[in-house]
C-alpha atoms as a PDB file:
ATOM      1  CA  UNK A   1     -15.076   4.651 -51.354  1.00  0.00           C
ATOM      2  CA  UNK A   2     -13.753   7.920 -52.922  1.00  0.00           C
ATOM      3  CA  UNK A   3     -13.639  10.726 -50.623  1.00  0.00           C
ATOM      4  CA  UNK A   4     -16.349  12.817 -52.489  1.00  0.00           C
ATOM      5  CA  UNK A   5     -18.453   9.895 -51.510  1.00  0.00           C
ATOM      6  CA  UNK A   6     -18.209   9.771 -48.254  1.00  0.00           C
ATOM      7  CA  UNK A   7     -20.492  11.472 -45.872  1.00  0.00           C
ATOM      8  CA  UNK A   8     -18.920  13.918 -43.757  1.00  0.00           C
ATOM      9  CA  UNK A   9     -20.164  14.236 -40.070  1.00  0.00           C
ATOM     10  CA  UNK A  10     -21.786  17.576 -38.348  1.00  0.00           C
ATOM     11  CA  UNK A  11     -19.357  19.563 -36.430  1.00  0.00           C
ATOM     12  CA  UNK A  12     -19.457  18.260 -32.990  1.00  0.00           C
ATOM     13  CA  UNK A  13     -22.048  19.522 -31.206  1.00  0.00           C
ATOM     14  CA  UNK A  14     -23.412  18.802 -27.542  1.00  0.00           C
ATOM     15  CA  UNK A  15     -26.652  17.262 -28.655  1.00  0.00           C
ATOM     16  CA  UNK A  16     -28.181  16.984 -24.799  1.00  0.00           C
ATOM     17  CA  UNK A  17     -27.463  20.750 -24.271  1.00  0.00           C
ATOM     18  CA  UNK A  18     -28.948  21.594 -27.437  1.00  0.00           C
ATOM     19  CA  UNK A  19     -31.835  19.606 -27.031  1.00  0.00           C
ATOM     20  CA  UNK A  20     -32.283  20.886 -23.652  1.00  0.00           C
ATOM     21  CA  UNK A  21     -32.111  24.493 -24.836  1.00  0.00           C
ATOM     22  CA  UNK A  22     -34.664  23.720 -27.477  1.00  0.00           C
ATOM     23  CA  UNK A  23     -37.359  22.176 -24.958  1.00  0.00           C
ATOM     24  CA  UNK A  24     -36.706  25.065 -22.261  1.00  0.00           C
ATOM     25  CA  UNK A  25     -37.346  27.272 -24.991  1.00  0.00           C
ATOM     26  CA  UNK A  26     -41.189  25.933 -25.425  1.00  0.00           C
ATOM     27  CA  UNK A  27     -41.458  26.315 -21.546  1.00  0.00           C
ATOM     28  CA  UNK A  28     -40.663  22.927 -20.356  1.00  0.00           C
ATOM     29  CA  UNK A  29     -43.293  21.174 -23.068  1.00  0.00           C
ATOM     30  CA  UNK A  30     -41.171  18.574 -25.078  1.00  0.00           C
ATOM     31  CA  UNK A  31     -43.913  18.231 -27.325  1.00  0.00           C
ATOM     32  CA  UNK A  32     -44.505  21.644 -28.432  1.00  0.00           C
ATOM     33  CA  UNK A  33     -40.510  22.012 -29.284  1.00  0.00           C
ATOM     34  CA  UNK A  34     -40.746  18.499 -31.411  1.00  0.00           C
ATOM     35  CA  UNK A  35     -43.631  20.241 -33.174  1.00  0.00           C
ATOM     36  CA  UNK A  36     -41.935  23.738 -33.728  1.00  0.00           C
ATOM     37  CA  UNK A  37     -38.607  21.013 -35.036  1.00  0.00           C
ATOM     38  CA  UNK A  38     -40.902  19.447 -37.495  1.00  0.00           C
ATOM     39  CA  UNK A  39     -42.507  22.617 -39.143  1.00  0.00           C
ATOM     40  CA  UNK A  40     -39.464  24.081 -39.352  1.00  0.00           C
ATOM     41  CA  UNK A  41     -38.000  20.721 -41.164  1.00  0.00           C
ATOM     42  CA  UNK A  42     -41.298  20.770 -43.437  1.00  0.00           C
ATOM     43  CA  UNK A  43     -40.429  24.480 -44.337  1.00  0.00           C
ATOM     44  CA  UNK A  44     -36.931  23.591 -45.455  1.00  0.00           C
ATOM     45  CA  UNK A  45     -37.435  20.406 -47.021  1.00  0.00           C
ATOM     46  CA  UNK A  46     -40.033  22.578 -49.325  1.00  0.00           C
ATOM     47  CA  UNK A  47     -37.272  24.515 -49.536  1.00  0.00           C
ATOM     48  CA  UNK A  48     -35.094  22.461 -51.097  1.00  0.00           C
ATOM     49  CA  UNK A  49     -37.611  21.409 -53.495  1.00  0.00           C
ATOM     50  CA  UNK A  50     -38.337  24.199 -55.237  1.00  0.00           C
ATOM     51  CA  UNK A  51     -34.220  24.803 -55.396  1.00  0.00           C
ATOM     52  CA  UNK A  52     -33.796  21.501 -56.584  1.00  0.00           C
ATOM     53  CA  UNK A  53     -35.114  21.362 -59.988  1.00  0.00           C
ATOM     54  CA  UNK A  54     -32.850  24.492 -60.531  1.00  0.00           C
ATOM     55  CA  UNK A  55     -29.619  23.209 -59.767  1.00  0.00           C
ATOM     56  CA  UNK A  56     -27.733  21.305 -62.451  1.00  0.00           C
ATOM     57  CA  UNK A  57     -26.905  17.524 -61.745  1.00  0.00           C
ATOM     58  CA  UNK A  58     -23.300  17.964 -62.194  1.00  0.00           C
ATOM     59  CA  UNK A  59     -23.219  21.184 -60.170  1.00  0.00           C
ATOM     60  CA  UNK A  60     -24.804  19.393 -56.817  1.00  0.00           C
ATOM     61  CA  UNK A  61     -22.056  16.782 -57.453  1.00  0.00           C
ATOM     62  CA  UNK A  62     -25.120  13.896 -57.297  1.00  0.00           C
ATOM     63  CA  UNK A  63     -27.082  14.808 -54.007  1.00  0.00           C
ATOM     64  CA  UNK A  64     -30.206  15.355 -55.533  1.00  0.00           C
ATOM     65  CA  UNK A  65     -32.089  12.894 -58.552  1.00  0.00           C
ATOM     66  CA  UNK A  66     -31.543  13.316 -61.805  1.00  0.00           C
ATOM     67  CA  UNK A  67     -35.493  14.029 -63.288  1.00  0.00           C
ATOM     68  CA  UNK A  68     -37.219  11.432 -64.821  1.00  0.00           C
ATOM     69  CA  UNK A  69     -36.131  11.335 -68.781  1.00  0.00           C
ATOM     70  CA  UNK A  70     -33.383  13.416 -68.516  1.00  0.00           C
ATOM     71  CA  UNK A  71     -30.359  12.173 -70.151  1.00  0.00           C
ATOM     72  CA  UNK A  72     -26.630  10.763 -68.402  1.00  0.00           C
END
């Protein structure tokens, strides 16, 4: 696989600690922290979609699709 190919892993990071943080930070309530994770998540995935359509193919070197009729 070519190097620009290959995915490249997240700095390491101490996920327990950060997940720990993230729950004391809703009080305790692991619930309300996995709800405040997947708003924020929806709010950059939208995001990235209206971005998306901007950016050239070639430019994002591929990690995005190519719209629908749009040549090689």
């Amino acid at each position: 696989m070519p190097a620009e190919q290959q995915q490249v892993d997240p700095p390491a990071m101490d996920w327990d600690r950060a997940t720990d943080k993230a729950i004391e930070t809703y009080g305790g309530d692991a619930r309300e922290a996995v709800k405040a994770l997947l708003v924020a998540n929806a709010s950059l995935e939208r995001e990235v979609a209206l971005w998306a359509p901007a950016v050239s193919y070639g430019f994002s070197r591929g990690w995005h699709r190519r719209r629908r009729g749009e040549a090689d």
